[in-house]
Protein backbone atom coordinates (compact mmCIF):
# COMPACT_ATOMS: atom_id res chain seq x y z
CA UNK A 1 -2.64 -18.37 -37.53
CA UNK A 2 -2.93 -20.34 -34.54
CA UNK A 3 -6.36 -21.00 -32.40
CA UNK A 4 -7.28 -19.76 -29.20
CA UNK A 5 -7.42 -21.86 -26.90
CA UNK A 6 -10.23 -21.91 -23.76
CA UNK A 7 -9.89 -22.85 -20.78
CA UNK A 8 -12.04 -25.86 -19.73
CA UNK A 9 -13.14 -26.67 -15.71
CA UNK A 10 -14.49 -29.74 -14.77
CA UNK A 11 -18.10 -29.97 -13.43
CA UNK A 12 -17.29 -29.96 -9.32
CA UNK A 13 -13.77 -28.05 -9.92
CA UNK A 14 -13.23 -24.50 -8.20
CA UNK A 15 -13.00 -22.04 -10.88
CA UNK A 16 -12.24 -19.19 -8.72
CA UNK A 17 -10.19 -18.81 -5.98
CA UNK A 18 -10.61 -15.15 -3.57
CA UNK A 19 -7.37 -13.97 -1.00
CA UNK A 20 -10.81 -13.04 1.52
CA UNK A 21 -10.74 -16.80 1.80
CA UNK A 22 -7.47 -16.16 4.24
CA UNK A 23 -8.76 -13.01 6.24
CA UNK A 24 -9.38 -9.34 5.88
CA UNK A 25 -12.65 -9.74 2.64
CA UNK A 26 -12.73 -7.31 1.09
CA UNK A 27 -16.08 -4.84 0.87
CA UNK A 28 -18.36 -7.60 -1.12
CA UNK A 29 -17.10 -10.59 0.61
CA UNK A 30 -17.90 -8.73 4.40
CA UNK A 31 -21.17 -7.97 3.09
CA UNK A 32 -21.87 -11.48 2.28
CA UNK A 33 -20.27 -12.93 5.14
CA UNK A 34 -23.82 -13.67 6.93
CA UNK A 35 -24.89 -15.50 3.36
CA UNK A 36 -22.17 -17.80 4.02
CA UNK A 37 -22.67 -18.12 8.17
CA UNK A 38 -26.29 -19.58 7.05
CA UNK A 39 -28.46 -16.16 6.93
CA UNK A 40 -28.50 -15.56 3.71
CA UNK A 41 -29.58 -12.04 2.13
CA UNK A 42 -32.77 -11.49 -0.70
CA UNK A 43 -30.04 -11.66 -3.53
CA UNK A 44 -28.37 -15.07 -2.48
CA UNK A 45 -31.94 -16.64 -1.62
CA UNK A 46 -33.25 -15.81 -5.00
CA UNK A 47 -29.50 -17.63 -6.56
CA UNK A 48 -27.74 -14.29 -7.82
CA UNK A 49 -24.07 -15.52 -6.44
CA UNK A 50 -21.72 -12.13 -5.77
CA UNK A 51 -18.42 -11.63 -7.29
CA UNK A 52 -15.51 -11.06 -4.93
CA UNK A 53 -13.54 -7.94 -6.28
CA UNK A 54 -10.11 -9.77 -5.62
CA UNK A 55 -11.19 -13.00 -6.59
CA UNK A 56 -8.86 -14.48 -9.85
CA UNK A 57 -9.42 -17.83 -11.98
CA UNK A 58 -7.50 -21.10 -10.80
CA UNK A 59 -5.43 -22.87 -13.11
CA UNK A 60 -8.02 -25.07 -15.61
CA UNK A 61 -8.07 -28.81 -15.86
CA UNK A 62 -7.29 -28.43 -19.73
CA UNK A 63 -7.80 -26.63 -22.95
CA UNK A 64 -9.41 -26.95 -25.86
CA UNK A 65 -9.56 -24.87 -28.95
CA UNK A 66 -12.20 -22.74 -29.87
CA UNK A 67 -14.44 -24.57 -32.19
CA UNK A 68 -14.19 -27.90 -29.83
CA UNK A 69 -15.16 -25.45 -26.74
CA UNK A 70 -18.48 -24.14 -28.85
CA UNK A 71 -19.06 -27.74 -30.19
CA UNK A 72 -19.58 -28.92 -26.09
CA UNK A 73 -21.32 -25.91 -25.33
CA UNK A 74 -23.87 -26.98 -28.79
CA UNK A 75 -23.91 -30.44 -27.87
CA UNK A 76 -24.72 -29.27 -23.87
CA UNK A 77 -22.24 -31.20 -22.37
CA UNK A 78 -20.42 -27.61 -20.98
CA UNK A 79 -21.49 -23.72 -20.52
CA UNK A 80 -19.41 -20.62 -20.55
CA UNK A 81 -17.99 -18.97 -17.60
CA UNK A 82 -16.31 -16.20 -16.25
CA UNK A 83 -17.84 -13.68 -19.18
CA UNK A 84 -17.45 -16.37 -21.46
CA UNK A 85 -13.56 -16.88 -21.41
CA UNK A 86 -14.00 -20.62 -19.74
CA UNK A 87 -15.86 -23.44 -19.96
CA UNK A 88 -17.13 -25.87 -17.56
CA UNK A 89 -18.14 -29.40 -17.95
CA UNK A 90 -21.73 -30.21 -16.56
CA UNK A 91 -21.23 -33.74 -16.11
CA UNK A 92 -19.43 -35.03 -13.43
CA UNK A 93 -17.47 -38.14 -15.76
CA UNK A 94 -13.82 -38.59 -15.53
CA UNK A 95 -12.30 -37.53 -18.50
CA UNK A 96 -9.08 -39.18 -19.68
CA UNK A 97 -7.00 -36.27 -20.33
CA UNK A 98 -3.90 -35.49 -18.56
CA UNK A 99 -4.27 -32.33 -15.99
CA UNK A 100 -2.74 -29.99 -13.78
CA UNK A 101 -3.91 -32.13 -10.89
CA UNK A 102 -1.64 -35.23 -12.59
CA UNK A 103 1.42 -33.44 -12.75
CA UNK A 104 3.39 -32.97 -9.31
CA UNK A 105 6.37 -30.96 -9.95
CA UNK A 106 8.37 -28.71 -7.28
CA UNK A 107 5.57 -25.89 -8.16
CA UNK A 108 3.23 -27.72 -6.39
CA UNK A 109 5.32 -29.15 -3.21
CA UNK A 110 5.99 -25.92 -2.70
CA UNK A 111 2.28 -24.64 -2.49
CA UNK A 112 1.73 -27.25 -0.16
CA UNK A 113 4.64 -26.09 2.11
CA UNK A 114 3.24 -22.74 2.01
CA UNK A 115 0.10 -22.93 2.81
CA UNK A 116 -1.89 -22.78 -0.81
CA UNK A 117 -5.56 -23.91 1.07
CA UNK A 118 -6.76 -25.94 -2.40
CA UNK A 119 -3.17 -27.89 -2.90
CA UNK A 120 -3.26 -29.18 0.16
CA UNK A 121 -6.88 -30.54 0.17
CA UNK A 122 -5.74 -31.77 -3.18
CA UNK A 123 -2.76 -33.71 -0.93
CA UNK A 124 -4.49 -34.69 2.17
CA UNK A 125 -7.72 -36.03 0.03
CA UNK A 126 -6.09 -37.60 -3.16
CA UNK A 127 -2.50 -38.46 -2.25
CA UNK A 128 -3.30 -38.63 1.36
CA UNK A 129 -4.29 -42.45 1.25
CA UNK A 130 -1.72 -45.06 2.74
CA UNK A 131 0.57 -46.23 0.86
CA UNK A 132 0.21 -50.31 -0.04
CA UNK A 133 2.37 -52.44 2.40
CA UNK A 134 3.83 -56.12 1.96
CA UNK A 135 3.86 -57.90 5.37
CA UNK A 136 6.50 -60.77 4.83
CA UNK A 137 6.26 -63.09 8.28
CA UNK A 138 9.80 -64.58 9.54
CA UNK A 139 8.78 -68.18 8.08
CA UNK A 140 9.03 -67.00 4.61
CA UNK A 141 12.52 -64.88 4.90
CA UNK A 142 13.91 -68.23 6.53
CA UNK A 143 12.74 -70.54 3.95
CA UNK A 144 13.79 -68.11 1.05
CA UNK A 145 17.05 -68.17 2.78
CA UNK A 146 17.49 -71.87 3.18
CA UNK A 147 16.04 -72.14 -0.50
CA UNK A 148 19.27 -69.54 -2.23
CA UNK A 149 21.63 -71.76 -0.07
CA UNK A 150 20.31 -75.28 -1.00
CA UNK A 151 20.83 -74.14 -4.59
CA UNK A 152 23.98 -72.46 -4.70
């Protein structure tokens, strides 16, 4: 029989991900719209977050089975999320394992083409740095020239 496995999110990684993000929120979400402008109500000062009706888990960074996920929850390196289906780290250190945020396939492209709000923050803030250019002045094309003809 094989193990579950459990979803694991790191410590600063969105876990959830609501459509009221885009427009039209649904009947929690409009209530709590003045929480979010910066007038928050009694519940939201006092910490209880809300739970958006439409609002569905984003892919994880990775998985682990289920006696490593209650091993980091014992050691207190993670706690359990969304009714205890998910973890997510509480410390902030790069892990080295390979992730959904590593892998840019044509999934992905297209998500940025259409729109998808948290792939293309992912693009514009982690692949959105320039690119590393070689400047080569005219001196050193003519003398690697003149060098290739001396020796042939």
């Amino acid at each position: 029989m094989s193990q579950l496995l459990i979803p694991v999110y790191r410590m600063h990684q969105p876990t959830l991900v609501s459509p009221c993000l885009l427009g039209e929120p649904c009947r929690i979400c409009a209530i709590h719209a003045h929480c979010v402008a910066g007038h928050p109500c009694k519940g939201c000062r006092k910490g209880k977050a809300y739970e958006c009706e439409r609002a569905y888990p984003t892919p994880p960074a990775f998985v682990v089975k289920v006696t490593a996920a209650v091993q980091l929850v014992r050691d207190g390196v993670a706690n359990f999320i969304h009714r205890n289906s998910a973890l997510q780290l509480n410390f902030a250190r790069l892990t080295h394992l390979r992730d959904v945020s590593c892998k840019v396939n044509g999934y992905v492209i297209w998500q940025y083409v259409i729109g998808v709000r948290c792939v293309q923050i992912a693009v514009e803030l982690a692949w959105g740095k320039p690119l590393a250019t070689v400047e080569i002045s005219v001196v050193e094309v003519e003398n690697r020239a003149q060098s290739v003809q001396c020796s042939a």
